[in-house]
N, C-alpha and C. Protein backbone atom coordinates (compact mmCIF):
# COMPACT_ATOMS: atom_id res chain seq x y z
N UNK A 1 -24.65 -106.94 -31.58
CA UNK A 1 -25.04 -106.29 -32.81
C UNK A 1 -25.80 -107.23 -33.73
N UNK A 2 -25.70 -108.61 -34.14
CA UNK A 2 -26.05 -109.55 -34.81
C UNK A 2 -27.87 -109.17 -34.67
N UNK A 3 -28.67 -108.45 -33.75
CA UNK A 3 -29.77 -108.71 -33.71
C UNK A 3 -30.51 -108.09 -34.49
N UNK A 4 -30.03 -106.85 -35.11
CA UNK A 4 -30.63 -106.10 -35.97
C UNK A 4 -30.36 -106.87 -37.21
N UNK A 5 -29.12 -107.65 -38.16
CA UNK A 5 -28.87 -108.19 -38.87
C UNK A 5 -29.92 -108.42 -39.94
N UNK A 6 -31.02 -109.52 -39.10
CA UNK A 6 -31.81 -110.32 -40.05
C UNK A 6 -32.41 -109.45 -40.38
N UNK A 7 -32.85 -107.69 -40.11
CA UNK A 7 -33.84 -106.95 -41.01
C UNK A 7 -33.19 -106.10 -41.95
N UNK A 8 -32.07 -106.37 -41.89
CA UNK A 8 -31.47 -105.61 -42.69
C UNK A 8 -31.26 -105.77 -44.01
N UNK A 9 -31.33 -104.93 -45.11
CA UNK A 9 -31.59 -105.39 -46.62
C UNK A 9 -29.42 -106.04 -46.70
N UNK A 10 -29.31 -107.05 -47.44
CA UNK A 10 -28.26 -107.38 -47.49
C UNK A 10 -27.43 -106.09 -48.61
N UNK A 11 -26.10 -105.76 -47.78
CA UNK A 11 -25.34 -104.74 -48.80
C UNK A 11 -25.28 -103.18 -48.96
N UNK A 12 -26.49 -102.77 -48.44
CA UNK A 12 -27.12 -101.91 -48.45
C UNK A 12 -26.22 -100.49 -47.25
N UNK A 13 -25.52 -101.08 -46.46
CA UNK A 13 -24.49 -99.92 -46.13
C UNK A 13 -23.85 -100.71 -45.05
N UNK A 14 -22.46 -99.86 -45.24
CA UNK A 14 -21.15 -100.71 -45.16
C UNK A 14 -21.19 -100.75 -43.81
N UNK A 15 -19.50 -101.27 -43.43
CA UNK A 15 -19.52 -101.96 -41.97
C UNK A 15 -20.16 -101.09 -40.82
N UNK A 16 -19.32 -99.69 -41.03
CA UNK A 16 -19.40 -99.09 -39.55
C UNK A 16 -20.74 -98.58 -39.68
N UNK A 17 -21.58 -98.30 -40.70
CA UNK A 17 -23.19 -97.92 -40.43
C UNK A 17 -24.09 -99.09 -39.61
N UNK A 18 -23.64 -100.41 -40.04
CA UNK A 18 -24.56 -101.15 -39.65
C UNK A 18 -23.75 -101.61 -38.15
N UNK A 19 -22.80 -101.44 -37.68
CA UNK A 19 -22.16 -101.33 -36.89
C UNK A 19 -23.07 -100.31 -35.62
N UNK A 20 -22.79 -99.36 -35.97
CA UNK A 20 -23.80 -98.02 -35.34
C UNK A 20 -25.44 -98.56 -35.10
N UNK A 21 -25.96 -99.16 -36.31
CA UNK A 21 -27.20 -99.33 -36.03
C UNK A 21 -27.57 -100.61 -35.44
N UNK A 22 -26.49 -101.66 -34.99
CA UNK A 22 -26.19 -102.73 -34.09
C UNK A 22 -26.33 -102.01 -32.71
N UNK A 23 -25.86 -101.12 -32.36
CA UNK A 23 -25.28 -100.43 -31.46
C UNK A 23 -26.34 -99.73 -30.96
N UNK A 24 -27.45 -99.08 -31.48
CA UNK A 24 -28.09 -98.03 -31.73
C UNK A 24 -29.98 -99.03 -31.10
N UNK A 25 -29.78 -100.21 -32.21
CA UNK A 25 -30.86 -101.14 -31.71
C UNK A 25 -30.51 -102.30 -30.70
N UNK A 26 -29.41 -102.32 -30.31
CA UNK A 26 -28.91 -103.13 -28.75
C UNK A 26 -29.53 -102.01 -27.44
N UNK A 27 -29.18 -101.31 -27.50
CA UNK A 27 -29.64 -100.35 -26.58
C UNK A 27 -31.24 -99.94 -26.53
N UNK A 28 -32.09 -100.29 -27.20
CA UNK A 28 -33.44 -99.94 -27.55
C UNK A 28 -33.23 -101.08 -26.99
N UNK A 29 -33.69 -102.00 -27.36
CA UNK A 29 -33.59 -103.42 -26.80
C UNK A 29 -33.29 -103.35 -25.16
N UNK A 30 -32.31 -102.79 -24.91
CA UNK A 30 -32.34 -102.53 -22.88
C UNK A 30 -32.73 -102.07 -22.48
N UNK A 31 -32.84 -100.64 -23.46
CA UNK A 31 -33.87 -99.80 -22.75
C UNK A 31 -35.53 -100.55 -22.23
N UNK A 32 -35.67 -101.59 -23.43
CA UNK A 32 -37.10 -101.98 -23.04
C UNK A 32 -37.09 -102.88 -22.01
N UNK A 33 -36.13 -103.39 -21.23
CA UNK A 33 -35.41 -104.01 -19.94
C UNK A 33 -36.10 -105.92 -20.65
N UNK A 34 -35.91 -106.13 -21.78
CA UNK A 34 -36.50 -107.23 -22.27
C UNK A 34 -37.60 -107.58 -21.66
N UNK A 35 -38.42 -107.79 -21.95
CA UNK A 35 -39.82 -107.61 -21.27
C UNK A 35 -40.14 -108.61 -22.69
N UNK A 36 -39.29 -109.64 -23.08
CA UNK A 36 -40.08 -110.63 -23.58
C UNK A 36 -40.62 -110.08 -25.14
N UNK A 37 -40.43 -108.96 -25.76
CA UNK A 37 -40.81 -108.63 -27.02
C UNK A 37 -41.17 -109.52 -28.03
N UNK A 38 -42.05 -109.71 -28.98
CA UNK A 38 -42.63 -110.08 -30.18
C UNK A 38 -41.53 -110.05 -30.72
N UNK A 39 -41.23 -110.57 -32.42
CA UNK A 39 -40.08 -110.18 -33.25
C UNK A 39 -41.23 -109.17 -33.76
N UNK A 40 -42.24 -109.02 -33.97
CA UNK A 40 -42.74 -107.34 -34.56
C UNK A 40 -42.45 -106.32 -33.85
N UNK A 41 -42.14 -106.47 -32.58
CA UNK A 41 -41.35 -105.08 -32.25
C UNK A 41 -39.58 -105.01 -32.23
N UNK A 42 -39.53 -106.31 -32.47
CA UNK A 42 -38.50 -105.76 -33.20
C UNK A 42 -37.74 -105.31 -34.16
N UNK A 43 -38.57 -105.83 -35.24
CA UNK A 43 -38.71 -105.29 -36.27
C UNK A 43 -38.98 -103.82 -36.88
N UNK A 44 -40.08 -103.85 -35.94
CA UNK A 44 -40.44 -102.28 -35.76
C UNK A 44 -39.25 -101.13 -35.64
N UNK A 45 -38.66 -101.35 -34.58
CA UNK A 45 -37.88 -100.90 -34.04
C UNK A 45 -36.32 -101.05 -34.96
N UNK A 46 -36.25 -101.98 -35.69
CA UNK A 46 -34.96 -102.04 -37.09
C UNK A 46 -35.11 -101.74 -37.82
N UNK A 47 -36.73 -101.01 -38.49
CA UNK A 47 -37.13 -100.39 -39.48
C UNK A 47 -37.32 -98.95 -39.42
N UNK A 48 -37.04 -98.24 -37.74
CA UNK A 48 -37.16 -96.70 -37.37
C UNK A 48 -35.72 -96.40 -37.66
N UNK A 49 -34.88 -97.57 -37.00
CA UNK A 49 -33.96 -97.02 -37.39
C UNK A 49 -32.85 -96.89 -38.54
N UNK A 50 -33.76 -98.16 -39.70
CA UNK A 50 -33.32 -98.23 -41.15
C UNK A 50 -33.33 -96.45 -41.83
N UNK A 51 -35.03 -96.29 -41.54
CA UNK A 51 -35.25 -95.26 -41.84
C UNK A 51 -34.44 -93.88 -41.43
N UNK A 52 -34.12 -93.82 -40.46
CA UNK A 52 -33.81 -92.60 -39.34
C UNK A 52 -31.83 -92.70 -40.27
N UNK A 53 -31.22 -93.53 -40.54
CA UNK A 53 -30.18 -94.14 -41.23
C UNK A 53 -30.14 -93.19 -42.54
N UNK A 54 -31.29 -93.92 -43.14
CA UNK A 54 -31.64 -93.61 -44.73
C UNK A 54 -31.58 -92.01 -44.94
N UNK A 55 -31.94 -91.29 -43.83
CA UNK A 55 -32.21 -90.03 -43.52
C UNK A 55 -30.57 -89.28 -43.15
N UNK A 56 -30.19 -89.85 -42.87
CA UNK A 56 -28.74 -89.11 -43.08
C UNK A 56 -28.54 -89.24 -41.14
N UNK A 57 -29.31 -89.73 -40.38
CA UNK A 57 -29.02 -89.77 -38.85
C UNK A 57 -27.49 -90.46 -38.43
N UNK A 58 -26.75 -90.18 -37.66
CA UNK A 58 -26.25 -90.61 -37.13
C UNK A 58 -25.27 -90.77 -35.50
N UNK A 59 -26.40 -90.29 -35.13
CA UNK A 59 -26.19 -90.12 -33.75
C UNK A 59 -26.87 -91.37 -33.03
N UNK A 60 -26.28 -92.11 -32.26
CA UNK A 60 -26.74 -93.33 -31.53
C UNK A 60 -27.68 -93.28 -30.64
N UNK A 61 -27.56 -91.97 -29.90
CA UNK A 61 -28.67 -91.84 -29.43
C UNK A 61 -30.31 -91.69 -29.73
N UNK A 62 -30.42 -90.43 -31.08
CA UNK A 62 -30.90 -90.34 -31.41
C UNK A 62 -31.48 -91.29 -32.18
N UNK A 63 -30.89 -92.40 -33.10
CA UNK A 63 -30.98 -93.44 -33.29
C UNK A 63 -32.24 -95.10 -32.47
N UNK A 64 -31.30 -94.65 -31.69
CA UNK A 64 -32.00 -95.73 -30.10
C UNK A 64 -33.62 -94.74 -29.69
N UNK A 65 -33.59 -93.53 -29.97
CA UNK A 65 -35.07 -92.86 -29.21
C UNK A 65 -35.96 -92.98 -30.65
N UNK A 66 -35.09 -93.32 -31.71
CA UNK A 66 -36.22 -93.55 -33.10
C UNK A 66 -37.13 -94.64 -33.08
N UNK A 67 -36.04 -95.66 -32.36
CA UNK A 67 -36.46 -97.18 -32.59
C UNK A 67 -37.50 -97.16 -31.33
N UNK A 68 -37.64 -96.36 -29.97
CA UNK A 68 -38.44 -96.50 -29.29
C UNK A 68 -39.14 -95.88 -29.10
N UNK A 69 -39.47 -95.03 -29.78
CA UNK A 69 -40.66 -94.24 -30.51
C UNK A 69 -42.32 -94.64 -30.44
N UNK A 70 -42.07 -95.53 -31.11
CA UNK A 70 -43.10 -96.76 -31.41
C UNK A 70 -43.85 -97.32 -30.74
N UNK A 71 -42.20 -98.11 -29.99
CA UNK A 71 -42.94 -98.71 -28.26
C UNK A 71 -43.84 -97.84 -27.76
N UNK A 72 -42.88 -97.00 -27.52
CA UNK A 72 -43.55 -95.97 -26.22
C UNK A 72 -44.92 -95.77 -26.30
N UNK A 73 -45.11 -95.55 -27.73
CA UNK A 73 -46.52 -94.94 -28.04
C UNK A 73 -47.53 -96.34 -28.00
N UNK A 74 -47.41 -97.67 -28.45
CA UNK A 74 -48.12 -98.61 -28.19
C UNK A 74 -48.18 -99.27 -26.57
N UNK A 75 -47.17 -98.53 -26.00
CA UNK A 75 -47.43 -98.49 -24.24
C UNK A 75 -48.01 -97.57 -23.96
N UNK A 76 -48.09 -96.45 -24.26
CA UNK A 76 -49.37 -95.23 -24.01
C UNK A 76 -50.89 -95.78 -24.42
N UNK A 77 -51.00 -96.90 -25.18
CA UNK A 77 -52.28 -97.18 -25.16
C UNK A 77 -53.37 -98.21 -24.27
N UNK A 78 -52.13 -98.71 -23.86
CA UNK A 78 -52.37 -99.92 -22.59
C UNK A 78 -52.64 -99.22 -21.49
């Protein structure tokens, strides 16, 4: 979970949310089978699901397909 951490605004929601969204961006992260990522995609990807959060989401799954959203679509251009 620690990897989403550093984008996270400090305070900003309590244990078990950021817990979930540890959880939520670990799995985005496998899904992309590490393939060596930039920290801008990962970032990317802690800011879909800040947002997707902010929005009242909380389904992990749904969560994890926010954060790879992004990817996917900057792999559709390659």
């Amino acid at each position: 979970m620690g990897s989403i951490i550093a984008f996270l605004p400090r305070g900003v929601f309590d244990d078990k949310t950021t817990r979930l969204m540890g959880d939520a961006f670990d799995s985005a992260c496998v899904a992309l089978h590490d393939k060596g990522q930039p920290t801008i995609v990962h970032e990317i990807m802690a800011r879909r699901i800040i947002v997707a959060v902010r929005k009242g989401e909380r389904n992990p799954r749904r969560l994890r397909d926010a954060a790879l959203a992004a990817v996917k679509r900057s792999d559709d251009w390659s």
